[in-house]
N, C-alpha and C. Protein backbone atom coordinates (compact mmCIF):
# COMPACT_ATOMS: atom_id res chain seq x y z
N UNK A 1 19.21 9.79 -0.05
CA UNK A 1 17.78 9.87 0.05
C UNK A 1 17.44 10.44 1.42
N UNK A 2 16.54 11.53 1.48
CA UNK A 2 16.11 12.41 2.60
C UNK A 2 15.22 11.45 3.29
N UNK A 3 15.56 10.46 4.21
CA UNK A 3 14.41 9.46 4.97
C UNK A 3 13.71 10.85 5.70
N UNK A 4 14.83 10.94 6.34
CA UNK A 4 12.90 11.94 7.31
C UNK A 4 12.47 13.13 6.78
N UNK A 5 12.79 13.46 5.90
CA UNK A 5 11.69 13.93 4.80
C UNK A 5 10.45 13.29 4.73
N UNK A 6 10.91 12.08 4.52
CA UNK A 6 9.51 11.11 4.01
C UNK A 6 8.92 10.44 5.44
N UNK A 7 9.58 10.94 6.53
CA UNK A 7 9.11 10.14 7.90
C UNK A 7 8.95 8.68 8.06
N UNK A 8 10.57 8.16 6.74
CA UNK A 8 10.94 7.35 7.04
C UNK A 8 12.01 6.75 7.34
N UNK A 9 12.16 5.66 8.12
CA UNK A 9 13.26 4.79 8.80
C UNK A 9 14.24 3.70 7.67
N UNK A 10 15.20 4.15 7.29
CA UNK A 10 15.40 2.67 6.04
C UNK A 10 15.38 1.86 6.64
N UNK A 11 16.16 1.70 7.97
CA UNK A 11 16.44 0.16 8.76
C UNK A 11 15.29 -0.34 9.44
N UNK A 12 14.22 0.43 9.25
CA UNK A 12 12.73 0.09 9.68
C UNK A 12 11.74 -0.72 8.49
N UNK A 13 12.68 -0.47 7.52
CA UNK A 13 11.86 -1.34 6.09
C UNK A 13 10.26 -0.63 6.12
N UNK A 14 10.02 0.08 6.89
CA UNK A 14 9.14 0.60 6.62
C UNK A 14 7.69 -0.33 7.95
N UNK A 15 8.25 -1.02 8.56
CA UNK A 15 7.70 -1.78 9.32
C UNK A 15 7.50 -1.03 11.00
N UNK A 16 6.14 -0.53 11.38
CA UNK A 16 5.84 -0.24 12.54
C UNK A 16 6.23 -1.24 13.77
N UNK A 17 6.65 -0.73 14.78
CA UNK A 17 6.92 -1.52 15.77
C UNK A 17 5.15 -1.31 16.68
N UNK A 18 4.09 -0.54 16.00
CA UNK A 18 3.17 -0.47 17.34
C UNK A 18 2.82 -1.13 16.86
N UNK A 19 2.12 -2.13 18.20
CA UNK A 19 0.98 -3.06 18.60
C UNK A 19 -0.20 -2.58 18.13
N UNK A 20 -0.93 -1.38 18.01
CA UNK A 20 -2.16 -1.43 17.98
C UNK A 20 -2.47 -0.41 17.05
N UNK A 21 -2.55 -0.83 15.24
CA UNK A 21 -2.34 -0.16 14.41
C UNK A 21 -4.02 0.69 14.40
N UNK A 22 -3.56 1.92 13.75
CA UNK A 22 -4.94 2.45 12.91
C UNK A 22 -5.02 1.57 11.57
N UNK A 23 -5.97 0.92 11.13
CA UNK A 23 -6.24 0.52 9.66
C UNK A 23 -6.69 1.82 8.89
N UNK A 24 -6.24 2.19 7.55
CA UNK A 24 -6.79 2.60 6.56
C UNK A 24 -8.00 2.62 5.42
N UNK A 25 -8.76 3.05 4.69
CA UNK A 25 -9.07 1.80 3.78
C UNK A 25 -8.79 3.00 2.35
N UNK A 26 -8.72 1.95 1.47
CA UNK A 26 -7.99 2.66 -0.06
C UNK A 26 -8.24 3.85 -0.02
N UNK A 27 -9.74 4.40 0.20
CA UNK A 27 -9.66 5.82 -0.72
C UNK A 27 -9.05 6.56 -0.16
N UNK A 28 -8.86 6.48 1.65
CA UNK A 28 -8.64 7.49 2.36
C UNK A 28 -7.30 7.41 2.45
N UNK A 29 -6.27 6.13 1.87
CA UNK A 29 -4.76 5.97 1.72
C UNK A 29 -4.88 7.37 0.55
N UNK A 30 -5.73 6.81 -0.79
CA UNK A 30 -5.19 7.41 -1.52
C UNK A 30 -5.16 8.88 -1.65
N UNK A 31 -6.38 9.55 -0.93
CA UNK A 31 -6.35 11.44 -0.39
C UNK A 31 -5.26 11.40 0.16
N UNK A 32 -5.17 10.30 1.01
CA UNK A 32 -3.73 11.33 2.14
C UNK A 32 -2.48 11.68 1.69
N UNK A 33 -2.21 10.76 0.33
CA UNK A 33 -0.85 10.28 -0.32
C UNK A 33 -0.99 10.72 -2.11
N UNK A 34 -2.34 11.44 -2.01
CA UNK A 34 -2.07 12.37 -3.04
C UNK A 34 -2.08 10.76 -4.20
N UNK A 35 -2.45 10.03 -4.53
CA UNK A 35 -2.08 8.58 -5.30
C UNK A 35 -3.39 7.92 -5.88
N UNK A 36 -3.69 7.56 -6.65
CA UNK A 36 -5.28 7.36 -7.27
C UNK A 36 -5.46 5.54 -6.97
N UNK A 37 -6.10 5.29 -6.89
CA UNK A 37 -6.84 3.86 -6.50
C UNK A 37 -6.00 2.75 -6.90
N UNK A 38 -5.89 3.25 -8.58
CA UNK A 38 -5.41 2.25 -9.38
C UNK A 38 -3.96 2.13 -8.89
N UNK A 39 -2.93 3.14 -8.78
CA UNK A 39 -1.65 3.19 -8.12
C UNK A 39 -1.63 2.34 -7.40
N UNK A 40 -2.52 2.30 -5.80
CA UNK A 40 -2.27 1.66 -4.97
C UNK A 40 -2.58 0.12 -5.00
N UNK A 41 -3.13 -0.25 -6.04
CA UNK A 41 -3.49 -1.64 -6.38
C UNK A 41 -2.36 -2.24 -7.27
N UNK A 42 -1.82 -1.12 -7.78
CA UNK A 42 -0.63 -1.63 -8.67
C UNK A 42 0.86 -1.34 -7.90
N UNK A 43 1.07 -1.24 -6.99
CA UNK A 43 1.81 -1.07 -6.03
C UNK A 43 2.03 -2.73 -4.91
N UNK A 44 0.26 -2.67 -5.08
CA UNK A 44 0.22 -3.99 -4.01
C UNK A 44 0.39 -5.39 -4.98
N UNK A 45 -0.18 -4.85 -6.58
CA UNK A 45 0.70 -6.51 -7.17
C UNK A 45 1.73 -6.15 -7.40
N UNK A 46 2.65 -5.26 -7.51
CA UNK A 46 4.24 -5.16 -7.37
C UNK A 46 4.98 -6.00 -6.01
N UNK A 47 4.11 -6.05 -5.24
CA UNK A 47 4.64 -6.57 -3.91
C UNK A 47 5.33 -5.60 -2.91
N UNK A 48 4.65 -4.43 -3.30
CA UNK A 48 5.40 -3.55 -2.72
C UNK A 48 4.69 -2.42 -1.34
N UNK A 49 3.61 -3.02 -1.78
CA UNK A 49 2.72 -2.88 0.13
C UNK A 49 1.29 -4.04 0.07
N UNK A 50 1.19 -4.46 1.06
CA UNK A 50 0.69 -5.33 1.57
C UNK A 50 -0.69 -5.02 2.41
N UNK A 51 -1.95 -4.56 2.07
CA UNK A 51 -2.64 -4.40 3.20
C UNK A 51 -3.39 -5.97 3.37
N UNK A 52 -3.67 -5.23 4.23
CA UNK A 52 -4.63 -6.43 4.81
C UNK A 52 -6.12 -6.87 3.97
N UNK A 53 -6.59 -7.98 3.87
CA UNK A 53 -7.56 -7.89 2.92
C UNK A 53 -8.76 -8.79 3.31
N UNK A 54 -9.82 -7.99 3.52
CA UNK A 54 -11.02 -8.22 3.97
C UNK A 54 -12.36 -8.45 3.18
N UNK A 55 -11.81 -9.45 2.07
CA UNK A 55 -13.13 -9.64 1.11
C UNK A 55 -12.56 -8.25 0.45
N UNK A 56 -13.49 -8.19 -0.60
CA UNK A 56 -12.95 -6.79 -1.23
C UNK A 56 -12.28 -5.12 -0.90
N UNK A 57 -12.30 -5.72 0.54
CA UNK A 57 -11.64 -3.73 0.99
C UNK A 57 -10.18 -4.26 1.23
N UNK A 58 -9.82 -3.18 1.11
CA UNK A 58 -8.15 -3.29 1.27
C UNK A 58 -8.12 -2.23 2.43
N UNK A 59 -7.16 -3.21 3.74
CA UNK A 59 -6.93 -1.68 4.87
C UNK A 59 -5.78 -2.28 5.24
N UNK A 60 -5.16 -0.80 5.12
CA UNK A 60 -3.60 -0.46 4.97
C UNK A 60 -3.35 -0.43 6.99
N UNK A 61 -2.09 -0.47 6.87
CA UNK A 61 -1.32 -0.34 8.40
C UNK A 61 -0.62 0.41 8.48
N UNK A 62 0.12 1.21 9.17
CA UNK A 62 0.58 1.97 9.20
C UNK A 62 2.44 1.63 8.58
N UNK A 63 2.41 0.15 8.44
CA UNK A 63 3.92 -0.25 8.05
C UNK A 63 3.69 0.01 6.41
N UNK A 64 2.03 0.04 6.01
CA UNK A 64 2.20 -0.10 4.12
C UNK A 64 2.32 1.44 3.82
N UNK A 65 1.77 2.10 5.31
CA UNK A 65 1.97 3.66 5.09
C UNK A 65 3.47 4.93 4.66
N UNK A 66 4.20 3.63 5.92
CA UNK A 66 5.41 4.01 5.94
C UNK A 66 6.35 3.35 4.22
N UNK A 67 6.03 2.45 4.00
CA UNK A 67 6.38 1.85 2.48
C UNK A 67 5.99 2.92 1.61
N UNK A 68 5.10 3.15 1.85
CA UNK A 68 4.34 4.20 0.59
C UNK A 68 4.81 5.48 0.37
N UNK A 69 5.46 5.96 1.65
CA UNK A 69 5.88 7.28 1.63
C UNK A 69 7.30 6.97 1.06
N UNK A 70 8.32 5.65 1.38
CA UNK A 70 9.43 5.60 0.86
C UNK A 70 9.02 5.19 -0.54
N UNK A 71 8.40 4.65 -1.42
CA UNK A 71 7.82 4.01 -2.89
C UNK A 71 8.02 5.53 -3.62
N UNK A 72 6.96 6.84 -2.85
CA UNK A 72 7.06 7.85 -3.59
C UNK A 72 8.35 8.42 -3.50
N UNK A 73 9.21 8.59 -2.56
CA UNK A 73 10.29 9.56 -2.14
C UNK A 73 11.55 9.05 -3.21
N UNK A 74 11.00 7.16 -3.41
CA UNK A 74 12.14 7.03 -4.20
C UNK A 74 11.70 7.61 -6.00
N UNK A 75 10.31 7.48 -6.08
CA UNK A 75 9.95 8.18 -7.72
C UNK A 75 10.55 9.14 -7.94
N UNK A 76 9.77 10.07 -6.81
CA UNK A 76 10.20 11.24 -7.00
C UNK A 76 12.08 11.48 -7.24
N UNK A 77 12.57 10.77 -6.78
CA UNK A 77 14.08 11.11 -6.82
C UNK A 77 14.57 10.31 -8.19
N UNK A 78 13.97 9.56 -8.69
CA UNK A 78 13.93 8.82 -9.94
C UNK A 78 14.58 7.43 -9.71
N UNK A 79 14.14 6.52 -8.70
CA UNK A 79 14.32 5.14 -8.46
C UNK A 79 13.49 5.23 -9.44
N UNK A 80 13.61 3.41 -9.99
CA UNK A 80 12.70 2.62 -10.23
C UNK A 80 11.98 1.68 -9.15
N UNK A 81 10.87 1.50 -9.66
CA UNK A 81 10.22 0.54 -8.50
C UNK A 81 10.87 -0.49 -8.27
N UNK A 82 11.39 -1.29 -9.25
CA UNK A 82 12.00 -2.30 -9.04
C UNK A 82 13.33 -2.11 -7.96
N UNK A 83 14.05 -0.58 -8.24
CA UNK A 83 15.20 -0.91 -6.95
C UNK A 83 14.47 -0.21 -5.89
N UNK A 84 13.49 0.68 -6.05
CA UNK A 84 13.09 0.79 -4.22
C UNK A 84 12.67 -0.42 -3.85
N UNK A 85 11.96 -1.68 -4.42
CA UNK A 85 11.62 -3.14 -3.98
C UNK A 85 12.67 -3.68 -3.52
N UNK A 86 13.45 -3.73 -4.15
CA UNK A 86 15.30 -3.72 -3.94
C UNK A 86 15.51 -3.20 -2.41
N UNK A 87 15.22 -1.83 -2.11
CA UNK A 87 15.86 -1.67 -1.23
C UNK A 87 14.65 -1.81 -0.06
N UNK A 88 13.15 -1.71 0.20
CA UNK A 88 12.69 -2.58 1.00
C UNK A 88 12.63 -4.04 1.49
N UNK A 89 12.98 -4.56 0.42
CA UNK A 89 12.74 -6.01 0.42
C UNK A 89 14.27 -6.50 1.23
N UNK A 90 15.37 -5.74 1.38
CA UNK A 90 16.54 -5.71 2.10
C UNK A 90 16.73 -5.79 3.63
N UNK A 91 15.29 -5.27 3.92
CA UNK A 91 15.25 -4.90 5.76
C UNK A 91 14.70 -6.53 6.58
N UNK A 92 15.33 -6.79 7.20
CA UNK A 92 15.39 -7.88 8.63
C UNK A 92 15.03 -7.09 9.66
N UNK A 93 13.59 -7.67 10.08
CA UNK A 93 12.74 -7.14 11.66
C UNK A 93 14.29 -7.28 12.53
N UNK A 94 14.78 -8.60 12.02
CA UNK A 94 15.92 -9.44 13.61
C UNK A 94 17.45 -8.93 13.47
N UNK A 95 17.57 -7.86 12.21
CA UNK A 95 19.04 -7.34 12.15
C UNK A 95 19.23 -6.29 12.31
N UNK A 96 20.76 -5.95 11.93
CA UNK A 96 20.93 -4.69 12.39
C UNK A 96 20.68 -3.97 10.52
N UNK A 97 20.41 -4.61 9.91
CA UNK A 97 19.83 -3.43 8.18
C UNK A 97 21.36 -3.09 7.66
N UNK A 98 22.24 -3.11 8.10
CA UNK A 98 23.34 -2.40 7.86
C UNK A 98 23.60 -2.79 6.41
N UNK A 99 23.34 -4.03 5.78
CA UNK A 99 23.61 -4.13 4.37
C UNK A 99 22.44 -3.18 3.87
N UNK A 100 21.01 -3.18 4.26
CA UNK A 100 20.06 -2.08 3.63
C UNK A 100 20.28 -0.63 3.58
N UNK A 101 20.95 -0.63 4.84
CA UNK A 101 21.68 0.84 4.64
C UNK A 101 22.50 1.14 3.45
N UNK A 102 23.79 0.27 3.20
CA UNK A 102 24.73 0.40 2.61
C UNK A 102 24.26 0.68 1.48
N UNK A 103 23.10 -0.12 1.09
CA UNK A 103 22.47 -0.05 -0.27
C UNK A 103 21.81 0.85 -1.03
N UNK A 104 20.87 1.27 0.21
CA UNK A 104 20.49 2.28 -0.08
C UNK A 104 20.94 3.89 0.11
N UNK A 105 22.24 4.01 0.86
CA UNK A 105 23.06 4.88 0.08
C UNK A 105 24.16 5.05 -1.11
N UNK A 106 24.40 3.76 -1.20
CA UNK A 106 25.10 3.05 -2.71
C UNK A 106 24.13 3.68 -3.83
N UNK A 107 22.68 3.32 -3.87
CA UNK A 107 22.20 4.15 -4.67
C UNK A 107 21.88 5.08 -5.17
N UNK A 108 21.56 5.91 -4.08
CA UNK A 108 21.54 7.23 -3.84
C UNK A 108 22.34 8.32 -3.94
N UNK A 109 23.74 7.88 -3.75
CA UNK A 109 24.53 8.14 -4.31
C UNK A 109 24.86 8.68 -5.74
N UNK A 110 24.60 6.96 -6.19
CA UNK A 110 24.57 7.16 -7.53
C UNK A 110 23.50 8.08 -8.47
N UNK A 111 22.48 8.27 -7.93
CA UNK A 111 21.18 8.75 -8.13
C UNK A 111 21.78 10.57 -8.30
N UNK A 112 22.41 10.64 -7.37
CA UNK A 112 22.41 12.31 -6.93
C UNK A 112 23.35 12.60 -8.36
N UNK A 113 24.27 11.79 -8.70
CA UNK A 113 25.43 11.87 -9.94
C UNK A 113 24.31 11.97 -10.74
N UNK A 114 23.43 11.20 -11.48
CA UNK A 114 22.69 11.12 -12.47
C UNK A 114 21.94 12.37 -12.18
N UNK A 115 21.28 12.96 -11.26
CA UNK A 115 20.56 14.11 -11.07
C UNK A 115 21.35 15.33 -11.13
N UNK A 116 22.83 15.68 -10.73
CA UNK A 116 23.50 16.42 -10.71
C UNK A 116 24.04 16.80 -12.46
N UNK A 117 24.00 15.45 -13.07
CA UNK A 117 24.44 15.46 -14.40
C UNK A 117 22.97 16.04 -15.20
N UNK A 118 21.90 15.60 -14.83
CA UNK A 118 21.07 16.20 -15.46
C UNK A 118 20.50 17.64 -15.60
N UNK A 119 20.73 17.83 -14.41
CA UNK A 119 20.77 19.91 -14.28
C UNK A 119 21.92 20.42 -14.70
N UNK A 120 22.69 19.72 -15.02
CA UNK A 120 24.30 20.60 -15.79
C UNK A 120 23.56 20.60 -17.31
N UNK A 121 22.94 19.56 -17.77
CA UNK A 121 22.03 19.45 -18.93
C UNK A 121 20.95 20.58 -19.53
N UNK A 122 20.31 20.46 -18.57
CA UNK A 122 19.00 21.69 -18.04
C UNK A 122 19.57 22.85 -18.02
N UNK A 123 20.52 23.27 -17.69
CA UNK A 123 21.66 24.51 -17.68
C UNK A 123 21.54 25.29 -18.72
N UNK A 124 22.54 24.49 -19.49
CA UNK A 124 23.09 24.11 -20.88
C UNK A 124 21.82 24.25 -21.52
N UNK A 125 20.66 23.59 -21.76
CA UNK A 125 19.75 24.24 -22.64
C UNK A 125 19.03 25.36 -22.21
N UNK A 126 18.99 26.00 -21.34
CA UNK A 126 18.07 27.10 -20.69
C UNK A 126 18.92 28.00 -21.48
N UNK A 127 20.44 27.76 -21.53
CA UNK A 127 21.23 28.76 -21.77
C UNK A 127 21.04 28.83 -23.40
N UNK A 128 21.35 27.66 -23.96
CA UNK A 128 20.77 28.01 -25.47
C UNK A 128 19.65 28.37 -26.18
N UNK A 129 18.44 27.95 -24.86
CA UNK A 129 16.91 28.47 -25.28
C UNK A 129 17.24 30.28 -25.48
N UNK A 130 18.01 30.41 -24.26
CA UNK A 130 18.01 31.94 -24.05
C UNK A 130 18.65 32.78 -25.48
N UNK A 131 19.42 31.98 -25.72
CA UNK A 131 20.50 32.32 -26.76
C UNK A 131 19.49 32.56 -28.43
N UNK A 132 18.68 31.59 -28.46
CA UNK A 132 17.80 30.85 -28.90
C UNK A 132 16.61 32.45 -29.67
N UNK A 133 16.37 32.78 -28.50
CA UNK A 133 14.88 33.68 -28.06
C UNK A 133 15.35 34.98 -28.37
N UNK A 134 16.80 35.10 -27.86
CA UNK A 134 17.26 36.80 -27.80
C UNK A 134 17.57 36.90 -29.49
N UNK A 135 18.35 35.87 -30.31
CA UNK A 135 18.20 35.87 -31.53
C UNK A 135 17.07 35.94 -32.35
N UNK A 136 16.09 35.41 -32.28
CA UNK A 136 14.52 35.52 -33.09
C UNK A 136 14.03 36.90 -32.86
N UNK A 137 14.45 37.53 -31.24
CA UNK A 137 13.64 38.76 -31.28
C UNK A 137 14.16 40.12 -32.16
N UNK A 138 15.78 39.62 -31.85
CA UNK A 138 16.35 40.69 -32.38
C UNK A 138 16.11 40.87 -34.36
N UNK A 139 15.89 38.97 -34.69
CA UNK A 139 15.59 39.60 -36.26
C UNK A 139 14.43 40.22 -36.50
N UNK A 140 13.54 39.55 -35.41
CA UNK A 140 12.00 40.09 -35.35
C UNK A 140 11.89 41.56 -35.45
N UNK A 141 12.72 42.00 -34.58
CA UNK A 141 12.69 43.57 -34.21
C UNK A 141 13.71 44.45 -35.97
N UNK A 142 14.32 43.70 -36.02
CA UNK A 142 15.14 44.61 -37.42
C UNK A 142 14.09 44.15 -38.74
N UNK A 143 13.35 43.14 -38.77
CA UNK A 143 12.28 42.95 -39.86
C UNK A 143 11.18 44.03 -39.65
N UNK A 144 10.67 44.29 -38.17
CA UNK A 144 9.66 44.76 -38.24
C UNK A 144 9.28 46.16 -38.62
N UNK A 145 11.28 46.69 -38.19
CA UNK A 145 11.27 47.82 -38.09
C UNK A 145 11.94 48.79 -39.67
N UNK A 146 12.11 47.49 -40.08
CA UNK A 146 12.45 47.86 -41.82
C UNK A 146 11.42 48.41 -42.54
């Protein structure tokens, strides 16, 4: 998994070390992160970012920011939520992460096999679509031209 791609830290769990955060509030999480309202509410009963909650507004920190960018980086690569929770829910403010590390290249790993296997897939049918198309045209073309 490309962390600083996503301008994130694994052994940081996604947790800011500054003292003196910018707050967010939903809509403007959800423009920045490209993510619709409902996402981010269903994200936060997943347990999987935490803002702060002020009577009905929700304002984010820059640690649910940093979560959020790893939540998508792992979709996009085809985690499930449940193991990117897995692999945030792994990080200690007071350790050295080294089992979160391990883990989360244990998966990733595995991830790249399943992705690597799936474009050998994608291949393979592009190649028979092709196979596919050049056959239809060619009867197309000897019907039409009969």
């Amino acid at each position: 998994m490309n962390f600083a791609s996503a301008g994130v830290s694994p052994a940081a769990g996604g947790v800011s070390e500054h003292k003196s955060e910018d707050l967010t509030r939903i809509g403007d999480m959800a423009r920045q992160f490209g993510v619709t309202l409902r996402a981010l509410r269903f994200y936060e009963d997943k347990g999987l970012i935490s803002p702060i909650r002020n009577g009905a507004t929700r304002l984010y920190r820059s640690a649910d920011k940093t979560r959020l960018k790893f939540i998508l980086l792992g979709r996009r690569v085809g985690f499930s939520l449940r193991e990117v929770k897995q692999m945030i829910d792994l990080y200690d403010p007071q350790g050295s992460n080294v089992r979160q590390l391990k883990v989360v290249l244990e998966k990733s790993e595995r991830q790249r096999g399943r992705l690597e296997k799936q474009r050998r897939e994608i291949d393979q049918a592009i190649v028979d679509i092709d196979g596919l198309i050049a056959e239809m045209r060619e009867q197309l073309q000897d019907r039409t031209a009969a």
